[in-house]
PDB file of N, CA and C in Angstrom:
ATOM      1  N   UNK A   1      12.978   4.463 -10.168  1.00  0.00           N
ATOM      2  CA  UNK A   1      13.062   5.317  -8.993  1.00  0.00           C
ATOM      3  C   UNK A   1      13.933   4.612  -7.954  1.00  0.00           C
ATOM      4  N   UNK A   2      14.876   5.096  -7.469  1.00  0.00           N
ATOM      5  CA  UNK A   2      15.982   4.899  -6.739  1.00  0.00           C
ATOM      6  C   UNK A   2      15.223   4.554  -5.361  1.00  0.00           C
ATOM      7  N   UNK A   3      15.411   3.520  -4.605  1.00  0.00           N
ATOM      8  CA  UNK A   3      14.643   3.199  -3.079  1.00  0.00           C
ATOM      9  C   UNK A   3      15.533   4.662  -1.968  1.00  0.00           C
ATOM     10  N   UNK A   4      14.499   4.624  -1.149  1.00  0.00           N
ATOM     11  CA  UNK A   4      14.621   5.124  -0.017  1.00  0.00           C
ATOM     12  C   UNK A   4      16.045   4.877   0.854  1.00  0.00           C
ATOM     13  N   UNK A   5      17.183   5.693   1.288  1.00  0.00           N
ATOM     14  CA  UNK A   5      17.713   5.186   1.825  1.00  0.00           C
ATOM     15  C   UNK A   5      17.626   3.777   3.413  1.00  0.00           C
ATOM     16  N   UNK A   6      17.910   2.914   3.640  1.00  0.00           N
ATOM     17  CA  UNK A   6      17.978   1.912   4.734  1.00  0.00           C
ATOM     18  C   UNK A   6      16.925   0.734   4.067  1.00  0.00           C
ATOM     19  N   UNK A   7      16.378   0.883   2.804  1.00  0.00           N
ATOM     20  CA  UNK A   7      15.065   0.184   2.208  1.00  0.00           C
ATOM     21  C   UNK A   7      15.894  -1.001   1.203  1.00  0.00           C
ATOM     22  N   UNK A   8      15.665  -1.850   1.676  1.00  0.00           N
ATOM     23  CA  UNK A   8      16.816  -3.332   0.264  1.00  0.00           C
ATOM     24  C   UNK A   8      15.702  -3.829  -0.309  1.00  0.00           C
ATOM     25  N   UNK A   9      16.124  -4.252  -1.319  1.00  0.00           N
ATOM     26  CA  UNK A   9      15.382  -5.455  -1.843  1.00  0.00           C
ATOM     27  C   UNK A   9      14.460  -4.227  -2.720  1.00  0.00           C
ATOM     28  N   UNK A  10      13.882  -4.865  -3.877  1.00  0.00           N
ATOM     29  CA  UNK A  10      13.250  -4.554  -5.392  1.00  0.00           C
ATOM     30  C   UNK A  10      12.239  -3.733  -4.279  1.00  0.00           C
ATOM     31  N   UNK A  11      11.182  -3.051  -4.730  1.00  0.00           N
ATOM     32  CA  UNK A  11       9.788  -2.501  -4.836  1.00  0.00           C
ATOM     33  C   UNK A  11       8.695  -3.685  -4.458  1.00  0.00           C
ATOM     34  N   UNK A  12       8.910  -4.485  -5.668  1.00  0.00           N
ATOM     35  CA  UNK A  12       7.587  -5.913  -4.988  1.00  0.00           C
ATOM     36  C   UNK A  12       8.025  -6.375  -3.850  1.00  0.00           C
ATOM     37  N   UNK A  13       9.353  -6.475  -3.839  1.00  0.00           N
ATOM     38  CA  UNK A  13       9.789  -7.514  -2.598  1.00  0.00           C
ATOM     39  C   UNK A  13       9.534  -6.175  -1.263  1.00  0.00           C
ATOM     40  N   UNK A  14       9.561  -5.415  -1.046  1.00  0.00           N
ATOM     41  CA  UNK A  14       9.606  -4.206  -0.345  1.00  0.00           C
ATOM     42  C   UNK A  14       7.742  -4.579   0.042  1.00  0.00           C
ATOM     43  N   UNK A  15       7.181  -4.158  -1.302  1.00  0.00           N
ATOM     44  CA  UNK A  15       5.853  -4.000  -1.124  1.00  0.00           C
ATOM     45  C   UNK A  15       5.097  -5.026  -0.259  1.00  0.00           C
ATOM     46  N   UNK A  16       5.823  -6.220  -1.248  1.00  0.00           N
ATOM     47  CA  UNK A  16       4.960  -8.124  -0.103  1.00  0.00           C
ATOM     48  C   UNK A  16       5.395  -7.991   1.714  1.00  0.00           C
ATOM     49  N   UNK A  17       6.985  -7.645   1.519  1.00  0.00           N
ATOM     50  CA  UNK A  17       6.950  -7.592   2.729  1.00  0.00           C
ATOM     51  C   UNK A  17       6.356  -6.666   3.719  1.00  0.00           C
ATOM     52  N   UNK A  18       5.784  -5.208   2.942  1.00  0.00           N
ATOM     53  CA  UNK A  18       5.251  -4.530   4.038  1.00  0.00           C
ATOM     54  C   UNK A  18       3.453  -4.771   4.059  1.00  0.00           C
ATOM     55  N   UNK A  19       3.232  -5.548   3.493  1.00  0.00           N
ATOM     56  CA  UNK A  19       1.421  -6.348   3.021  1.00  0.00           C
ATOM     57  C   UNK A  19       1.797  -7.637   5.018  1.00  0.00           C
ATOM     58  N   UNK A  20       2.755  -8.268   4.175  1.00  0.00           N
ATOM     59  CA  UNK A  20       3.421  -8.886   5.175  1.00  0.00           C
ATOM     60  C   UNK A  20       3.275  -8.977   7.020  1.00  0.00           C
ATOM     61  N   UNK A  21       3.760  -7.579   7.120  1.00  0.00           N
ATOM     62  CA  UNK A  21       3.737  -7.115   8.557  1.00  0.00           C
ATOM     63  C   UNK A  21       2.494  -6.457   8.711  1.00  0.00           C
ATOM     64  N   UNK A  22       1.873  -6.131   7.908  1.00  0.00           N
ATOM     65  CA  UNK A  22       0.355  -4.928   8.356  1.00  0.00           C
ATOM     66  C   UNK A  22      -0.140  -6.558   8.264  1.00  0.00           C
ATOM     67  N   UNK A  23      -0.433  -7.196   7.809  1.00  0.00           N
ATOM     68  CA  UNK A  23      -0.799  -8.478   8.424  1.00  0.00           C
ATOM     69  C   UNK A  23      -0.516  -9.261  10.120  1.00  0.00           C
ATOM     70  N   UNK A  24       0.570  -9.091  10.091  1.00  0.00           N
ATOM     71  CA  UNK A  24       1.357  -9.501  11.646  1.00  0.00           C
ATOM     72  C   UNK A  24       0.486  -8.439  12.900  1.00  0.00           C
ATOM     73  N   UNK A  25       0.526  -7.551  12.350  1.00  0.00           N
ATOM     74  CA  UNK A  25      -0.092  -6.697  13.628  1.00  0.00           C
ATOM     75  C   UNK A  25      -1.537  -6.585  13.954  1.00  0.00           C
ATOM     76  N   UNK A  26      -2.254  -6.267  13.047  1.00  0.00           N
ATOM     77  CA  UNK A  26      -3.970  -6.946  13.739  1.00  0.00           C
ATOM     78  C   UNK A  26      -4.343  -8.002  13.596  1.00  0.00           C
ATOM     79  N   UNK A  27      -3.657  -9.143  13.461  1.00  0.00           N
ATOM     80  CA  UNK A  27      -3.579 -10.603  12.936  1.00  0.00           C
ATOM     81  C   UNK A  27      -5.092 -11.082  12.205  1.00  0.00           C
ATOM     82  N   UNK A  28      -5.052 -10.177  10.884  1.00  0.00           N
ATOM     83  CA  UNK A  28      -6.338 -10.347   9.930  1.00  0.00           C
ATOM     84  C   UNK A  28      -5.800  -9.860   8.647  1.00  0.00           C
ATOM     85  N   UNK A  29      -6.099 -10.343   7.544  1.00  0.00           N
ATOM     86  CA  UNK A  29      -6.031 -10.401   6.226  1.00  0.00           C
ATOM     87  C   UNK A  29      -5.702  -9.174   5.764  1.00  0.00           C
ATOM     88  N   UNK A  30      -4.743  -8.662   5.256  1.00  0.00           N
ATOM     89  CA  UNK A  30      -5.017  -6.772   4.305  1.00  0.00           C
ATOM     90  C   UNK A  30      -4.524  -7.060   3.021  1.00  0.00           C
ATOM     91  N   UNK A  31      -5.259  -5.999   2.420  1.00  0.00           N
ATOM     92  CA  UNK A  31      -5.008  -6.261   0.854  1.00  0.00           C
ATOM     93  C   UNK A  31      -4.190  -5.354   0.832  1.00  0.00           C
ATOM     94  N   UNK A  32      -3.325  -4.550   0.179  1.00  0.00           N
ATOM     95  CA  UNK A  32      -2.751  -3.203  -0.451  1.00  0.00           C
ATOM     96  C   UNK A  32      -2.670  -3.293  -1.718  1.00  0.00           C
ATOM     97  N   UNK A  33      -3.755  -2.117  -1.709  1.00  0.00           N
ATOM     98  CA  UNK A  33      -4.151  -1.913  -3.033  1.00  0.00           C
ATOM     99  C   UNK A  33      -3.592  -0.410  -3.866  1.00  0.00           C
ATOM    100  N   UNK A  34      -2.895   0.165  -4.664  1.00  0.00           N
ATOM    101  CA  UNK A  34      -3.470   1.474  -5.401  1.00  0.00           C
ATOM    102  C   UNK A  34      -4.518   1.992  -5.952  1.00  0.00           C
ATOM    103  N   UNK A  35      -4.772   2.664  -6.257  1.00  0.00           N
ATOM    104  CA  UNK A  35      -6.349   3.099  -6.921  1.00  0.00           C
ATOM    105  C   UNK A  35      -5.903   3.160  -8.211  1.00  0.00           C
ATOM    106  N   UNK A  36      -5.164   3.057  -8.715  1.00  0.00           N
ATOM    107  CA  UNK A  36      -5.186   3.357 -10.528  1.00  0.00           C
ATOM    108  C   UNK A  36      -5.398   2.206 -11.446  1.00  0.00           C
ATOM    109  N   UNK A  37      -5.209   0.775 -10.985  1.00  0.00           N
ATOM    110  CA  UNK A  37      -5.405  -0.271 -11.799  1.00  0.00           C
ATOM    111  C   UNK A  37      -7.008  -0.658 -11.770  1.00  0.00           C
ATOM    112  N   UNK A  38      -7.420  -0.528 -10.632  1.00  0.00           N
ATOM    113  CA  UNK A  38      -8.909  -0.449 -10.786  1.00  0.00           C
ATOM    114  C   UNK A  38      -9.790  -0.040 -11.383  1.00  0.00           C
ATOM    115  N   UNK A  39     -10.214  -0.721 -12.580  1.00  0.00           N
ATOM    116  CA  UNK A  39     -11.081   0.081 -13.993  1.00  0.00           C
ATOM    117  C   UNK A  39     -11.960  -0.766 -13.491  1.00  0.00           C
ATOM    118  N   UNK A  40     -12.205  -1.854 -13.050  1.00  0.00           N
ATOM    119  CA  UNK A  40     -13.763  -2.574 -12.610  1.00  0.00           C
ATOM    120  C   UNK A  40     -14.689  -1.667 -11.989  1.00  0.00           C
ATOM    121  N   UNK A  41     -15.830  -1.138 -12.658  1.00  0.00           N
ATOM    122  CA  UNK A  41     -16.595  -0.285 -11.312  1.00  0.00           C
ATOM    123  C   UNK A  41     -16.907  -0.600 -10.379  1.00  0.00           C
ATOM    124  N   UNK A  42     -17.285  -1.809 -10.478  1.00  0.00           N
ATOM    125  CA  UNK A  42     -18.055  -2.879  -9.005  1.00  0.00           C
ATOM    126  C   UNK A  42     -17.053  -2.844  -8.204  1.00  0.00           C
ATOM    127  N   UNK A  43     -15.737  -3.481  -8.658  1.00  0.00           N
ATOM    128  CA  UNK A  43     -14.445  -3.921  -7.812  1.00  0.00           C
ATOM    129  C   UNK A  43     -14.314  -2.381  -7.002  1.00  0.00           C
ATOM    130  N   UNK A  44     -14.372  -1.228  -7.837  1.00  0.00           N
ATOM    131  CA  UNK A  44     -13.753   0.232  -7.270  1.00  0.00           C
ATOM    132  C   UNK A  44     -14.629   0.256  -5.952  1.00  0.00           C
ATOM    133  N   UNK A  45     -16.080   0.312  -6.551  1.00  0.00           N
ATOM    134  CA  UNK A  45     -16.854   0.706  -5.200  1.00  0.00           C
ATOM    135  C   UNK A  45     -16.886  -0.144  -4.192  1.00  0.00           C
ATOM    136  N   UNK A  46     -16.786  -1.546  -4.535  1.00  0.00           N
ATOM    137  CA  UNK A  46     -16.392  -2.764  -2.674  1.00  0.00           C
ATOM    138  C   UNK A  46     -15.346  -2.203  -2.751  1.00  0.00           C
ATOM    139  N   UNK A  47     -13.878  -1.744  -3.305  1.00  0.00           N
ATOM    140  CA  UNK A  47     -12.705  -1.519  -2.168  1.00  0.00           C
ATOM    141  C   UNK A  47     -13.023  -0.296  -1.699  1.00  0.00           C
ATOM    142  N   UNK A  48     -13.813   0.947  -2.401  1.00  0.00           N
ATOM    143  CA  UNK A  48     -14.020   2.228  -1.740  1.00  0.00           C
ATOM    144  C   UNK A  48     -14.804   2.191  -0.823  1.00  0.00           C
ATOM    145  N   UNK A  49     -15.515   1.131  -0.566  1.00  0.00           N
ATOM    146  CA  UNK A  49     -16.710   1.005   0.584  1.00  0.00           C
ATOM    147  C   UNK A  49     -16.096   0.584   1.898  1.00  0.00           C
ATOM    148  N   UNK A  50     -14.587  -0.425   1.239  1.00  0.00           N
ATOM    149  CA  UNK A  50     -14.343  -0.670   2.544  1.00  0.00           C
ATOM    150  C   UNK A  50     -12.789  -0.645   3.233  1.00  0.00           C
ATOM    151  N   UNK A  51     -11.854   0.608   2.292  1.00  0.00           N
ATOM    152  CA  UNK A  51     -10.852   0.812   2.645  1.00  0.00           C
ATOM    153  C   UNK A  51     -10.691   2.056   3.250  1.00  0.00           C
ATOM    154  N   UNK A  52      -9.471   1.483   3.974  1.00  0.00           N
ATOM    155  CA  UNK A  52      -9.395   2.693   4.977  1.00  0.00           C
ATOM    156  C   UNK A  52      -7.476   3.173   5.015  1.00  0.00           C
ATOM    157  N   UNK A  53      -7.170   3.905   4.677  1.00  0.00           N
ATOM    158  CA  UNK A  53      -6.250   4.805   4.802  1.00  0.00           C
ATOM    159  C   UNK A  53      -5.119   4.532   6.169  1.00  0.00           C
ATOM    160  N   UNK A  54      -4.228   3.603   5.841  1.00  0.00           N
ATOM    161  CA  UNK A  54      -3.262   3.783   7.054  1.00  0.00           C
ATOM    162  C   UNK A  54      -2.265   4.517   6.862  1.00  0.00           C
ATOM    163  N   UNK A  55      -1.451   4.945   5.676  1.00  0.00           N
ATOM    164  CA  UNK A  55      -0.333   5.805   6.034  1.00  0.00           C
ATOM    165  C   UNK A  55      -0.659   6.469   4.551  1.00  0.00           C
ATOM    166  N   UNK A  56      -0.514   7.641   4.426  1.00  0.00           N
ATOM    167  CA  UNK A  56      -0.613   8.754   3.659  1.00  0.00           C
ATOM    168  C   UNK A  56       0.707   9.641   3.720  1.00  0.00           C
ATOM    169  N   UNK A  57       1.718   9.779   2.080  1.00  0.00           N
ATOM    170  CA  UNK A  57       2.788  10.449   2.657  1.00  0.00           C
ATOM    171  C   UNK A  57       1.953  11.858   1.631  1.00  0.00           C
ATOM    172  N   UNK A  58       2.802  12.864   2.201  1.00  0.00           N
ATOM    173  CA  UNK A  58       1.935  14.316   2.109  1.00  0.00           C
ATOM    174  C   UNK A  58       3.231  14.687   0.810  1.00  0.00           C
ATOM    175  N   UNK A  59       2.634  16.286   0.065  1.00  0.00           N
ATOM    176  CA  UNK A  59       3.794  16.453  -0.297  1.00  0.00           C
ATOM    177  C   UNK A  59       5.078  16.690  -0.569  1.00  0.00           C
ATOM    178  N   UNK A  60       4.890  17.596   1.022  1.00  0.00           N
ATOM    179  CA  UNK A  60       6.278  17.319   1.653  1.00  0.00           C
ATOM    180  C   UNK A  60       7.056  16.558   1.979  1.00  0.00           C
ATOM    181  N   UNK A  61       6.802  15.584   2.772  1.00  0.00           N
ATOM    182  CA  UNK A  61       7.435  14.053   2.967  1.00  0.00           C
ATOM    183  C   UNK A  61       8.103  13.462   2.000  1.00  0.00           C
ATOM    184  N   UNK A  62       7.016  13.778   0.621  1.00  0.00           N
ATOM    185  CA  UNK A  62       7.518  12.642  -0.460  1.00  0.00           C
ATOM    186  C   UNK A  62       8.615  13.664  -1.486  1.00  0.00           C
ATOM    187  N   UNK A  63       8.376  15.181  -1.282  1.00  0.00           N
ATOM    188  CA  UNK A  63       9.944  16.102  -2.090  1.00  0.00           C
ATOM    189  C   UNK A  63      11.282  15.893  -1.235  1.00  0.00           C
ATOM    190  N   UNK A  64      10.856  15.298   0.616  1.00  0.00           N
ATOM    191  CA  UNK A  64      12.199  15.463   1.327  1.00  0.00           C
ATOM    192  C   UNK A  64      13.344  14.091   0.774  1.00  0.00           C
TER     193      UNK A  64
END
C-alpha cells in the first residue's frame, strides 16, 4: 500500500515514530496496538479493559 501523500519513511518507521510523539505529549508510556494479532484471551481483555481510542479514520476518510 502506497503511503499517504507528505508521509516518508517505511510503515514501521512511520508507525515507531507516531508511538513516539503520542508519547511526547502526555509524557506517559502508550502502547499502539491493532486488535487482530491478539489471540491471547487474557492479553485481549487487559488491553480491552484499558484502551482507549485516540484517532479513528471513518470510511470516508480512509476511500478519500
Amino acid at each position: 500500500m502506497p503511503a499517504a501523500p507528505g508521509l516518508k519513511g517505511s510503515l514501521g518507521r512511520r508507525f515507531v515514530g507516531f508511538a513516539d510523539a503520542m508519547e511526547a505529549l502526555p509524557c506517559r508510556p502508550v502502547d499502539l496496538m491493532t486488535d487482530k494479532p491478539i489471540r491471547n484471551p487474557y492479553l485481549r481483555r487487559t488491553v480491552e479493559a484499558s484502551r482507549r481510542v485516540v484517532y479513528e479514520r471513518t470510511a470516508t476518510q480512509a476511500s478519500a
